[in-house]
PDB file of N, CA and C in Angstrom:
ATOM      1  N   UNK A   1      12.068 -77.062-121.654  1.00  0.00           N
ATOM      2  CA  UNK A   1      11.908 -77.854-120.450  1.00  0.00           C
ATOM      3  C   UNK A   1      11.934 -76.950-119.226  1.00  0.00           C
ATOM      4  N   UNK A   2      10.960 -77.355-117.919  1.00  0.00           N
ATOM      5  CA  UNK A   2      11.222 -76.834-117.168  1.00  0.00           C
ATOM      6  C   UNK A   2      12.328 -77.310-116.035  1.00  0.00           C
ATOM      7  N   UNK A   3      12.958 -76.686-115.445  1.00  0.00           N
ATOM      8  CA  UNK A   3      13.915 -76.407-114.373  1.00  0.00           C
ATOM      9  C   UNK A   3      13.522 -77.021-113.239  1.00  0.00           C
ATOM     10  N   UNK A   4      14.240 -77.858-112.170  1.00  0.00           N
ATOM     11  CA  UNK A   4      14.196 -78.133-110.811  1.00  0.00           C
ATOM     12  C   UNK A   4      15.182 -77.280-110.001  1.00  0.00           C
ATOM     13  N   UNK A   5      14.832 -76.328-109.577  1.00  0.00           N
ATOM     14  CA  UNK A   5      15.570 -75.964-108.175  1.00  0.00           C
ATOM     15  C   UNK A   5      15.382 -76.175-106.598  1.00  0.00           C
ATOM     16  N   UNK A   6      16.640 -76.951-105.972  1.00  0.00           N
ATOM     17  CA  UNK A   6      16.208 -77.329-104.727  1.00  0.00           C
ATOM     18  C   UNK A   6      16.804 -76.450-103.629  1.00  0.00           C
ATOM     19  N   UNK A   7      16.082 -76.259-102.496  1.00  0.00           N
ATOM     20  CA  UNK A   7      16.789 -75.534-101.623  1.00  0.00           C
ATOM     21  C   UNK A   7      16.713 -76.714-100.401  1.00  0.00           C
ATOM     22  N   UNK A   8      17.951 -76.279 -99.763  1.00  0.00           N
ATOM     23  CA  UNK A   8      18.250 -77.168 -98.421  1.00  0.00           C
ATOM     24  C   UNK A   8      18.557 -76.303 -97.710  1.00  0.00           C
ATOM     25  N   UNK A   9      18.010 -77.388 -96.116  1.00  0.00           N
ATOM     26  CA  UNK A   9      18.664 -76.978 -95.056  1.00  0.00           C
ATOM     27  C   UNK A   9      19.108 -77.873 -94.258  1.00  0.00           C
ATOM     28  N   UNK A  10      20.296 -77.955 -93.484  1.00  0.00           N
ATOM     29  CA  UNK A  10      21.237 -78.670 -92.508  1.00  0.00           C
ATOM     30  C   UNK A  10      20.460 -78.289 -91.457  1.00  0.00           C
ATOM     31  N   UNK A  11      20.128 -79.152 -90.294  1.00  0.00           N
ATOM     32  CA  UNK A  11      19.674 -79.115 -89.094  1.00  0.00           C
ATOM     33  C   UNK A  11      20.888 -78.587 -88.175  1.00  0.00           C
ATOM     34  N   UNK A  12      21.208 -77.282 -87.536  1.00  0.00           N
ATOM     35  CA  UNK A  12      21.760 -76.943 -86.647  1.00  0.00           C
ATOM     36  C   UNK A  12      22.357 -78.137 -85.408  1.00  0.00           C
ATOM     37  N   UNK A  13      23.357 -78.978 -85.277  1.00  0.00           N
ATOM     38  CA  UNK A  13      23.512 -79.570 -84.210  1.00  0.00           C
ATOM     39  C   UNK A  13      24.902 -79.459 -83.179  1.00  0.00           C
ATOM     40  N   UNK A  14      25.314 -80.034 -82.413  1.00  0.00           N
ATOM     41  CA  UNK A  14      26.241 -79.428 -81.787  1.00  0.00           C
ATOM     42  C   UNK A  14      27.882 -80.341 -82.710  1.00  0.00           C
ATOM     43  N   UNK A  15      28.974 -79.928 -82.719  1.00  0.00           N
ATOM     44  CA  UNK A  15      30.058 -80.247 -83.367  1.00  0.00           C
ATOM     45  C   UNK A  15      29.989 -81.469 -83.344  1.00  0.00           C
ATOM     46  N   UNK A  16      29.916 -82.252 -81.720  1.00  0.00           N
ATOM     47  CA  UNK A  16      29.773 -83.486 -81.299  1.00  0.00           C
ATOM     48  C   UNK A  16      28.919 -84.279 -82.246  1.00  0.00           C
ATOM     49  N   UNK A  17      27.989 -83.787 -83.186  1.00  0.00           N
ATOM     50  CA  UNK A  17      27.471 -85.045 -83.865  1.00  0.00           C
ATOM     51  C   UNK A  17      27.526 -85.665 -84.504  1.00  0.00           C
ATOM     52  N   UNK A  18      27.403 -86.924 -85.385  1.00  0.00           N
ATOM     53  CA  UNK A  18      27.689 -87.946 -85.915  1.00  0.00           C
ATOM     54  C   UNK A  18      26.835 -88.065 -87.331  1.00  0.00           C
ATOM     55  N   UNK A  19      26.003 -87.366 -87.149  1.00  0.00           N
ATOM     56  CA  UNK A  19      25.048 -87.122 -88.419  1.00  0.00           C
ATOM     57  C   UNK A  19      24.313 -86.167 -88.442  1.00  0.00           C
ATOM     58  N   UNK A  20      23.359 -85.805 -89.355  1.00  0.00           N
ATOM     59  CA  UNK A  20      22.687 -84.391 -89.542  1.00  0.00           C
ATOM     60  C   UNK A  20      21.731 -85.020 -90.492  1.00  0.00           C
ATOM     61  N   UNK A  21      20.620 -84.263 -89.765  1.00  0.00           N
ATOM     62  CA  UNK A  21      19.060 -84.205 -91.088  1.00  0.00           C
ATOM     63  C   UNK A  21      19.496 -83.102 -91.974  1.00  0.00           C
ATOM     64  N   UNK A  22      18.688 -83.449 -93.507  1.00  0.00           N
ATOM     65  CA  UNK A  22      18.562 -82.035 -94.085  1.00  0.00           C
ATOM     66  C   UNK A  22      17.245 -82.423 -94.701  1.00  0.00           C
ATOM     67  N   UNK A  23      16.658 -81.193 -95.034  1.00  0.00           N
ATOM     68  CA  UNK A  23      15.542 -80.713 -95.200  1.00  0.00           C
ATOM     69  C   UNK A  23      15.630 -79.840 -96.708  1.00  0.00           C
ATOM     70  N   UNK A  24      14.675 -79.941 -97.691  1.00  0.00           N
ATOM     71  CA  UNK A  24      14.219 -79.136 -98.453  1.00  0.00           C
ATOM     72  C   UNK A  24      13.158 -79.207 -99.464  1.00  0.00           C
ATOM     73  N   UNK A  25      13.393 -78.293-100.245  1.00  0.00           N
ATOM     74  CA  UNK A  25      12.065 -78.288-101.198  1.00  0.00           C
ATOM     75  C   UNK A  25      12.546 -78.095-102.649  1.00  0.00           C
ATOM     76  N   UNK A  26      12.131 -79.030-103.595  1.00  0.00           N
ATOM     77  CA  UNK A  26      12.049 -78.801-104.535  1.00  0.00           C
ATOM     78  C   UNK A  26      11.129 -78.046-105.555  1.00  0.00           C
ATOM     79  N   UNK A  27      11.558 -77.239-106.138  1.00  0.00           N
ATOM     80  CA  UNK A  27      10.869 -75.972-106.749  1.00  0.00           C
ATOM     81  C   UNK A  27      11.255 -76.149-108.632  1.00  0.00           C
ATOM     82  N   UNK A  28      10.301 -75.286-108.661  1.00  0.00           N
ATOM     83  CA  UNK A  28      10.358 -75.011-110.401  1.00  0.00           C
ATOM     84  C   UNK A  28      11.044 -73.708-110.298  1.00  0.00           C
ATOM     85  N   UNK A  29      11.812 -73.110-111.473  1.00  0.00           N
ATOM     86  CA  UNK A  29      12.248 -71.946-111.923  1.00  0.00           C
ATOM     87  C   UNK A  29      11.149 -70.922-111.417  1.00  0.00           C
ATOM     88  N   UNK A  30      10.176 -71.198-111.154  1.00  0.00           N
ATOM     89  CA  UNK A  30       8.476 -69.873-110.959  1.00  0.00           C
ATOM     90  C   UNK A  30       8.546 -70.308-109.251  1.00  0.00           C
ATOM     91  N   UNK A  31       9.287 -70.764-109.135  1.00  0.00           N
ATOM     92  CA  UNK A  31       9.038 -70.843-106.908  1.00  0.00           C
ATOM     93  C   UNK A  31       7.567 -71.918-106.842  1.00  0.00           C
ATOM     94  N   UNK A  32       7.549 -72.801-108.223  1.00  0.00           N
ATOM     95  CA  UNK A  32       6.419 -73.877-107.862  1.00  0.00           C
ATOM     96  C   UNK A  32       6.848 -74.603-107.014  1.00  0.00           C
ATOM     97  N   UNK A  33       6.204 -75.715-106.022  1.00  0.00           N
ATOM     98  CA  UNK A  33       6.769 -76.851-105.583  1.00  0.00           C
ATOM     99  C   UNK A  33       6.671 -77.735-106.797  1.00  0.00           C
ATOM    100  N   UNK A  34       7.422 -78.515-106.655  1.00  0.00           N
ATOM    101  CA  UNK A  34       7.698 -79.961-107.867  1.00  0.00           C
ATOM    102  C   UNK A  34       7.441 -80.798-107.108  1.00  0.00           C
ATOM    103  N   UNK A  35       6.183 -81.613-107.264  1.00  0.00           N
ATOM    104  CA  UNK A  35       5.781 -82.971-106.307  1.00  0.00           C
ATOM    105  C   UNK A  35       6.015 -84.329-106.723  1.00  0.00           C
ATOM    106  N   UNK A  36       6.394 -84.882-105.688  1.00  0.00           N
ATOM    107  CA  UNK A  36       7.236 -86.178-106.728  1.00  0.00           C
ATOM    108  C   UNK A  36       8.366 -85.855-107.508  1.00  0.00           C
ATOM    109  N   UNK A  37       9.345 -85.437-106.824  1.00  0.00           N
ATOM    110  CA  UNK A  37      10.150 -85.296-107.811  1.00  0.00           C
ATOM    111  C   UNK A  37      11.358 -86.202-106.907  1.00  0.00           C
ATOM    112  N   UNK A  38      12.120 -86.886-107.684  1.00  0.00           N
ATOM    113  CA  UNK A  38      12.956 -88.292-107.032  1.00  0.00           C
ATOM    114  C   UNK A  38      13.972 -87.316-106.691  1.00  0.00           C
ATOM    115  N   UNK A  39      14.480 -86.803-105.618  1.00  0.00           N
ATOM    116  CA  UNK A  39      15.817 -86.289-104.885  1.00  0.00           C
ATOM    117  C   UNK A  39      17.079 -87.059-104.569  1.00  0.00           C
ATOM    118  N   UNK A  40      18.147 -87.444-105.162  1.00  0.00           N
ATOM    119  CA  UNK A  40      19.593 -88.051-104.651  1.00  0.00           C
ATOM    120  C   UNK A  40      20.022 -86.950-104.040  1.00  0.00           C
ATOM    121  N   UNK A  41      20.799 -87.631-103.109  1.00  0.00           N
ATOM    122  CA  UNK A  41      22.063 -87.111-101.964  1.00  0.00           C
ATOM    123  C   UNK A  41      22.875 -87.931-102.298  1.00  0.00           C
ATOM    124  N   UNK A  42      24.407 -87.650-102.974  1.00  0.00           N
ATOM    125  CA  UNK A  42      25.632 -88.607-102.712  1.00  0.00           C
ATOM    126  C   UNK A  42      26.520 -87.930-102.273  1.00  0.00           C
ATOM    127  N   UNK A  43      27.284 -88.550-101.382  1.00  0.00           N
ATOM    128  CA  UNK A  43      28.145 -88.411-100.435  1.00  0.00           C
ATOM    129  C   UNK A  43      29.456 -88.625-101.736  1.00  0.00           C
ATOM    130  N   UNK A  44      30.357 -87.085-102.042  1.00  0.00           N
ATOM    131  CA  UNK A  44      30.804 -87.181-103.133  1.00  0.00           C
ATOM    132  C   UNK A  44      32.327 -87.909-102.919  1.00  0.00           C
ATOM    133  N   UNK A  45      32.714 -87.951-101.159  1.00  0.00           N
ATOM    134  CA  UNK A  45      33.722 -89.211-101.020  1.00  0.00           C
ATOM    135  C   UNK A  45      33.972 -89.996-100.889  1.00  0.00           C
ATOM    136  N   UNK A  46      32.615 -91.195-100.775  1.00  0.00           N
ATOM    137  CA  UNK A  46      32.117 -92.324-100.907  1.00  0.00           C
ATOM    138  C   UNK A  46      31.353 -92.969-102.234  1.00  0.00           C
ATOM    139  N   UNK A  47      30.918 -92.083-102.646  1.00  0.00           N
ATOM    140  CA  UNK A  47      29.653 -92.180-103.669  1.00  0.00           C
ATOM    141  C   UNK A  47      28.745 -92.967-103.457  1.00  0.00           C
ATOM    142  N   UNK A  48      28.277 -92.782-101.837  1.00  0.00           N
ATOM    143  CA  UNK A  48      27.481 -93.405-101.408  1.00  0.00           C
ATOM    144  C   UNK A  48      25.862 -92.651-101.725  1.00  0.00           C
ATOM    145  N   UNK A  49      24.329 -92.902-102.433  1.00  0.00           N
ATOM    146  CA  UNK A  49      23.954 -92.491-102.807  1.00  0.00           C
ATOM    147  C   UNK A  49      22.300 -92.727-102.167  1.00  0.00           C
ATOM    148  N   UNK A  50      21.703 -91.859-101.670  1.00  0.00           N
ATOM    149  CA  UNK A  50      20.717 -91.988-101.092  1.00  0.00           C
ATOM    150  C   UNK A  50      19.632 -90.881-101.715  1.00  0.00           C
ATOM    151  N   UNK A  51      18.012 -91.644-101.748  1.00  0.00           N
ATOM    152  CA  UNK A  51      16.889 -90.996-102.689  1.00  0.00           C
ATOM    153  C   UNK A  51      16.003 -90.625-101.900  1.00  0.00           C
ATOM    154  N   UNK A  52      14.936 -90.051-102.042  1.00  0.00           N
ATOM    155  CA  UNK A  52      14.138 -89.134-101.310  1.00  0.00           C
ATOM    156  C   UNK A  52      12.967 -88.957-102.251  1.00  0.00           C
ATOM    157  N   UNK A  53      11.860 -89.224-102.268  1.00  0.00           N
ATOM    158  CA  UNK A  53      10.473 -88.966-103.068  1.00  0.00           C
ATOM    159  C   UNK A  53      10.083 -87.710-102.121  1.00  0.00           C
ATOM    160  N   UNK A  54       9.726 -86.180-102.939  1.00  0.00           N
ATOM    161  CA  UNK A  54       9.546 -85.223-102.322  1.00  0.00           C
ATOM    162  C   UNK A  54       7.964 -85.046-102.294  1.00  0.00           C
ATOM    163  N   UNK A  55       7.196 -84.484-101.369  1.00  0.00           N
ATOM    164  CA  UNK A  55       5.737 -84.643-101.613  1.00  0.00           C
ATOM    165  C   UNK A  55       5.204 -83.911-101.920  1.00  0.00           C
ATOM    166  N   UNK A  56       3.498 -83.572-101.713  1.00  0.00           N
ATOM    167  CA  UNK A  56       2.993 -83.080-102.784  1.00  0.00           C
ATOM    168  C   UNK A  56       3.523 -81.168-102.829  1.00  0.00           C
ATOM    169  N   UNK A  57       3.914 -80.979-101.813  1.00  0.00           N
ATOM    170  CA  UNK A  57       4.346 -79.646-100.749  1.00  0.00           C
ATOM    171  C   UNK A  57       5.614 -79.628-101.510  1.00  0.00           C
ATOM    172  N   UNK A  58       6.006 -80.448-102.208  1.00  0.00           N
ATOM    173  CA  UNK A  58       7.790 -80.189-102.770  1.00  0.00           C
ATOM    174  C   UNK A  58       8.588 -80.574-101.509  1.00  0.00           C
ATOM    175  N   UNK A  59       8.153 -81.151-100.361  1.00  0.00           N
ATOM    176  CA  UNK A  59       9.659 -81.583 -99.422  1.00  0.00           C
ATOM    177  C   UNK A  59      10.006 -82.440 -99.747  1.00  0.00           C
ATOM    178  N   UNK A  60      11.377 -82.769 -98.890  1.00  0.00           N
ATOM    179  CA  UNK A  60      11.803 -83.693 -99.103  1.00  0.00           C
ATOM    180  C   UNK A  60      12.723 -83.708 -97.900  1.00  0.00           C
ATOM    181  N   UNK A  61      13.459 -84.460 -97.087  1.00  0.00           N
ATOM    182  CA  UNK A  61      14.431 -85.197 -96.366  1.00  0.00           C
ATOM    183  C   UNK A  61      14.702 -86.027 -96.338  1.00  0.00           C
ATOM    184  N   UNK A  62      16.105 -86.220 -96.012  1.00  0.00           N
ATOM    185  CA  UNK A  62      17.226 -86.973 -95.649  1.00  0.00           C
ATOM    186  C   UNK A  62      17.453 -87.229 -93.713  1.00  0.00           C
ATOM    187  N   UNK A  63      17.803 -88.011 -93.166  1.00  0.00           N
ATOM    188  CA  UNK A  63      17.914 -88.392 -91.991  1.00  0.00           C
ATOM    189  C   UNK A  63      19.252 -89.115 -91.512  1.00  0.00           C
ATOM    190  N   UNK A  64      19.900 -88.716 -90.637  1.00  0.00           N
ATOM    191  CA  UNK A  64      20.808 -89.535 -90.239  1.00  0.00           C
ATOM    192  C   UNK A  64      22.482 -89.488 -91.013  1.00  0.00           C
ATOM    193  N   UNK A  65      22.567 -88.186 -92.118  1.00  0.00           N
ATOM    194  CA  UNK A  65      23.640 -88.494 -92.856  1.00  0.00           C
ATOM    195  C   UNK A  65      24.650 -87.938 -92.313  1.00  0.00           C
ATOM    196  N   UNK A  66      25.791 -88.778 -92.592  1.00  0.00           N
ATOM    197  CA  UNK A  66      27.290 -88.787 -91.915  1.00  0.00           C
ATOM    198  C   UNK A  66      27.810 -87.547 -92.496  1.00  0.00           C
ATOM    199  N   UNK A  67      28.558 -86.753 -91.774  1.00  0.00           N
ATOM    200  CA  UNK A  67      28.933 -85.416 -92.461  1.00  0.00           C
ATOM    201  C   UNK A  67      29.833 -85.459 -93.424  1.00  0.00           C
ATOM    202  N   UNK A  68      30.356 -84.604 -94.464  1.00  0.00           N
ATOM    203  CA  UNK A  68      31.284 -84.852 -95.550  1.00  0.00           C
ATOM    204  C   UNK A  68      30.707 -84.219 -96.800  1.00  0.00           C
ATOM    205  N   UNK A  69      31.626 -83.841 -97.555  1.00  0.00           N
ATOM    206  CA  UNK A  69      30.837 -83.092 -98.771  1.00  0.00           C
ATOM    207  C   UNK A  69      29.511 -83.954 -99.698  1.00  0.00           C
ATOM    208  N   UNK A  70      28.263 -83.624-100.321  1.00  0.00           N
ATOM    209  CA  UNK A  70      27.520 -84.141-100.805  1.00  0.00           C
ATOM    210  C   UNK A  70      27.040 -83.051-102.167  1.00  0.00           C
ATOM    211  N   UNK A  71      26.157 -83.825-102.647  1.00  0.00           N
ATOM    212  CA  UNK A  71      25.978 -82.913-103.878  1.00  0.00           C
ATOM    213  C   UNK A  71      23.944 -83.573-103.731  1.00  0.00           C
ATOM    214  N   UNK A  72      23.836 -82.789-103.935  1.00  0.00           N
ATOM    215  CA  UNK A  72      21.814 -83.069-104.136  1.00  0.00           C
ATOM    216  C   UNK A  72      21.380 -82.716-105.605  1.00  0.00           C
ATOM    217  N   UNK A  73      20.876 -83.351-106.178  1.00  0.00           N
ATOM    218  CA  UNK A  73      20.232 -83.339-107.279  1.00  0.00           C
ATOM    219  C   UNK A  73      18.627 -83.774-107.208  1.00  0.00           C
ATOM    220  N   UNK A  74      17.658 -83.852-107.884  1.00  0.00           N
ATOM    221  CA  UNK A  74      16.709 -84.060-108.328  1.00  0.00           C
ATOM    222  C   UNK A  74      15.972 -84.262-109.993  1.00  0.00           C
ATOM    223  N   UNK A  75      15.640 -85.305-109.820  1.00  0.00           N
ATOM    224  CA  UNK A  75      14.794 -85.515-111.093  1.00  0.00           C
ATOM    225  C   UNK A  75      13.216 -85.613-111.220  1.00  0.00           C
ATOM    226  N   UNK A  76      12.659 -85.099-112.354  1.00  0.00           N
ATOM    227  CA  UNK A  76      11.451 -85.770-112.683  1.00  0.00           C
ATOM    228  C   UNK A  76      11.181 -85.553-113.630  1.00  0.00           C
ATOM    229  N   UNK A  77      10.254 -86.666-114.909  1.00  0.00           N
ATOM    230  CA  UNK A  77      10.209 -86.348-116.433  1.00  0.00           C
ATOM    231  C   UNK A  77       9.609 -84.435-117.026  1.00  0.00           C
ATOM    232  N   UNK A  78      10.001 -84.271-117.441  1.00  0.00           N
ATOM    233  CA  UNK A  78       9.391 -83.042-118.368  1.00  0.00           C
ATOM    234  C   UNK A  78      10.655 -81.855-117.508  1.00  0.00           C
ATOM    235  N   UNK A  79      11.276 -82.304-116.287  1.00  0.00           N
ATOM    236  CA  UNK A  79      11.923 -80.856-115.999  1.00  0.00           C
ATOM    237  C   UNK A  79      13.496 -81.157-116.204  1.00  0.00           C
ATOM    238  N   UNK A  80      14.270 -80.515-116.218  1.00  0.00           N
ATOM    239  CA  UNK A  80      15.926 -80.545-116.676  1.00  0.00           C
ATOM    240  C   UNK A  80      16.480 -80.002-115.158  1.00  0.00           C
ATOM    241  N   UNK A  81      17.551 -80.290-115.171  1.00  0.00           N
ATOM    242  CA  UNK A  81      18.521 -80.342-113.375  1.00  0.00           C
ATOM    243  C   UNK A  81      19.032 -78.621-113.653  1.00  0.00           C
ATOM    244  N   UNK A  82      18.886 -77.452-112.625  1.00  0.00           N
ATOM    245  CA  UNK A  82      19.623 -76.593-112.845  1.00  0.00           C
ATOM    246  C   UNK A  82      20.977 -76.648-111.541  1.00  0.00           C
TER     247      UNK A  82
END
């Protein structure tokens, strides 16, 4: 099976804020983009759980999330979570 690796990024904002975009791309083990590939964000002290369809480019974002530890995963058939 092939591999999903995602990379993120946190939008730089000032301490004062209340939420934060993040941004990334989902990739294959070879630095492919993975298009369509279903992205969760859960908020791991809530287990509050939010999805993301990444496009054909492999992005993907999130908007508006409350700060606090999270964990990102991604799925799609034929590849395995690294």
């Amino acid at each position: 099976m092939t591999r999903i690796v995602l990379a993120a990024f946190a939008a730089l904002l000032p301490l004062t804020a209340q939420t934060i975009s993040l941004q990334g791309v989902a990739m294959d083990a070879h630095n492919a983009a993975v298009s369509d590939a279903i992205v969760s964000l859960t908020n791991l002290e809530t287990t509050a759980q939010r999805k993301a369809l990444a496009n054909p480019a492999g992005a993907y974002s999130f908007v508006q999330v409350p700060p606090g530890n999270c964990k990102i995963d991604a799925q799609k058939p034929g590849f395995q979570i690294t």
